[in-house]
Every structure is written in C-alpha cells, then in structure tokens.
Protein backbone atom coordinates (compact mmCIF):
# COMPACT_ATOMS: atom_id res chain seq x y z
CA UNK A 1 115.31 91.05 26.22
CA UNK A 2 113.67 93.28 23.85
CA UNK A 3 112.83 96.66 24.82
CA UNK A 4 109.83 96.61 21.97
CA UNK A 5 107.16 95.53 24.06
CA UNK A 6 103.53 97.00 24.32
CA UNK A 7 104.22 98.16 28.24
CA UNK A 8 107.52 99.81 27.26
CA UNK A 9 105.83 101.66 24.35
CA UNK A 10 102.93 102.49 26.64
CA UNK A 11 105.32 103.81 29.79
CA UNK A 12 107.47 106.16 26.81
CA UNK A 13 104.01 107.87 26.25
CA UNK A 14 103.14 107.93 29.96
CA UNK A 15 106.81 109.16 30.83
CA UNK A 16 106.20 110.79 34.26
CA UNK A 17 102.63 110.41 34.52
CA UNK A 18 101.38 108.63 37.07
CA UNK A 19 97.73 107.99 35.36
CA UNK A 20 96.48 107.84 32.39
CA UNK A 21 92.83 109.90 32.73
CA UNK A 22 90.71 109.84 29.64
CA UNK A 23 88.02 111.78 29.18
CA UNK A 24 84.31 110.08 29.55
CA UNK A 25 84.03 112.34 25.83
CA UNK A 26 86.73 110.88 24.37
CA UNK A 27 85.63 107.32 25.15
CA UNK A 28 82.33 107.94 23.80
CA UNK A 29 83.78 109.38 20.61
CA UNK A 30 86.18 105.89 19.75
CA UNK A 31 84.76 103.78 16.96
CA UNK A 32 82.45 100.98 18.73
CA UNK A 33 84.80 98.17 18.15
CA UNK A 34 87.45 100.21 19.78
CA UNK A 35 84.90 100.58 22.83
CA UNK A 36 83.77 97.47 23.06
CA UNK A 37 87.64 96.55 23.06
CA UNK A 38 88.21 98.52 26.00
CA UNK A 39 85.29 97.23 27.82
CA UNK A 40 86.77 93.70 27.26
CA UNK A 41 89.78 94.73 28.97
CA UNK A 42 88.29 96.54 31.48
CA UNK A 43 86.42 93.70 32.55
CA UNK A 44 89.24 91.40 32.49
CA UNK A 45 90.94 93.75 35.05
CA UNK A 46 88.31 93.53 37.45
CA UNK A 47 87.73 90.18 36.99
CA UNK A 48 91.60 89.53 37.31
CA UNK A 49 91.01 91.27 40.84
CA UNK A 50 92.57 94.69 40.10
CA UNK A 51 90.71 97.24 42.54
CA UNK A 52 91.70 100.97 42.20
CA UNK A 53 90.40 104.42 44.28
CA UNK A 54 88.27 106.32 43.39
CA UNK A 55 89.60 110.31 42.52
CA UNK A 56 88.91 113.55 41.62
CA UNK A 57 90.61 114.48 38.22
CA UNK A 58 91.37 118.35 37.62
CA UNK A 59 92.60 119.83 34.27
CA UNK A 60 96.32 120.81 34.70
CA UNK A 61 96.36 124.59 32.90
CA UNK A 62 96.10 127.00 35.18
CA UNK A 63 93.11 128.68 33.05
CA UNK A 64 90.98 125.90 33.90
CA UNK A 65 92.11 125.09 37.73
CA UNK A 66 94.25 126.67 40.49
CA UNK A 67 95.33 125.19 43.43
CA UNK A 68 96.68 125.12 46.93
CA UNK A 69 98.49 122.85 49.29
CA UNK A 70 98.28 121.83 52.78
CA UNK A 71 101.82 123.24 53.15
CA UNK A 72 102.74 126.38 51.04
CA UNK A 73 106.89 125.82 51.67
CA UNK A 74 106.85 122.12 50.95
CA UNK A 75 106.58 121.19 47.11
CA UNK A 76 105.31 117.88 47.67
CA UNK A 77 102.58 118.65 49.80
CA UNK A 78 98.80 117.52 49.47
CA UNK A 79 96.65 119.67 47.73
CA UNK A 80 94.39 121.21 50.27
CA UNK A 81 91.84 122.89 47.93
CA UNK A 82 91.41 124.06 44.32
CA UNK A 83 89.36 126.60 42.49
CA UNK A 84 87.72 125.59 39.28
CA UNK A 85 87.81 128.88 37.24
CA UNK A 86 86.26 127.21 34.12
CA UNK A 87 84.44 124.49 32.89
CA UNK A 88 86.26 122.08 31.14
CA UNK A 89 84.45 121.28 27.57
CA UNK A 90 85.72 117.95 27.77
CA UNK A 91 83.96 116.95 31.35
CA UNK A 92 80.21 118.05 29.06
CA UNK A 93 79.88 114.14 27.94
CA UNK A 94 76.51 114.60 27.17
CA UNK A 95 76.80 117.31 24.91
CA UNK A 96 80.39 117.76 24.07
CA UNK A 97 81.85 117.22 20.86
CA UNK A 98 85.57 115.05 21.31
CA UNK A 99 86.28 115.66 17.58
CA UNK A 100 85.72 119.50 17.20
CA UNK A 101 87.82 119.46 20.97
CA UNK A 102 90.85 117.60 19.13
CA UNK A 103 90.89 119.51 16.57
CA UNK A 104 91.16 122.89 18.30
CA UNK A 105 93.70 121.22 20.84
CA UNK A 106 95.94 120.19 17.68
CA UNK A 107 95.52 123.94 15.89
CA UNK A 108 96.30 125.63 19.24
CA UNK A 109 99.55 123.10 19.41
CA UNK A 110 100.73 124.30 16.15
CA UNK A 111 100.64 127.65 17.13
C-alpha cells in the first residue's frame, strides 16, 4: 500500500495538530476558484453528515494569548481562562490584509 496518498501528505503537515484552523482572512484572500473549491467540499461534508463543535480558537504565542488551567500541577488539564493581550491582525477579516500578514510572517521566519 502506498504511503503517497493525499491524507498521508495532509497528516505529515498536520503532524501533532489536532486541527487545522484557518484564518476567516486567509480564506478570503485564496483565488475564487480555490474558494469556491473549498466551499464544494465543505458542503459535501455536511451533506455527507459530518457535524463538528463549535470552539474558540486562540493564537498560540504567548505575545498574543496567555493562559491558565483548571489544575496548575496537572499538564493536561482544561484551560480555565485566558487573557488576550493583543489583537490578532489576522482575526480583522474585514479589514486585514492576508498577503502583507504572510509576508511579514515569512521575513520574521527568516530571521
């Protein structure tokens, strides 16, 4: 069985990430085929039955979000609450810009 399929190649990139979150921004920001694309697929999920919670998505660098759990001494406890010390430019869909965003994310990558 080949190990060169589209889920495989899609679960390396995921690689201990439970979710994939994509910014609204971002979405906005594809070329219109690749949107309407996604929308296709999207609705084939739900039609296809799948049914997911909702949740609340918070920016993983600390500069951006801090957090703390239910239980201090236990790693893999809930979150209990979180402080938002900064918005996040990519949560301003309606006036953010996804390209200028990218290519500050890339510069500050090869740093």
């Amino acid at each position: 069985m080949s190990t060169d399929t589209p889920f495989n190649k899609l679960a390396s990139r995921l690689y201990r990430t439970p979710y994939l979150v994509m910014p609204r921004l971002a979405l906005e920001a594809m070329p219109l085929e690749w949107q309407n694309r996604l929308e296709a697929i999207l609705k084939e999920a739900d039609d296809a039955g799948l049914v997911t919670p909702g949740y609340y998505v918070l920016r993983d660098e600390p500069e951006y979000t801090t957090t703390e759990d239910a239980d201090s001494n236990d790693p893999t406890s809930r979150v209990e609450t979180y402080h938002s010390l900064r918005n996040d430019p990519w949560a301003d869909y309606r006036r953010g810009d996804a390209q200028a965003l990218s290519l500050a994310a890339r510069s500050s990558k090869e740093a």
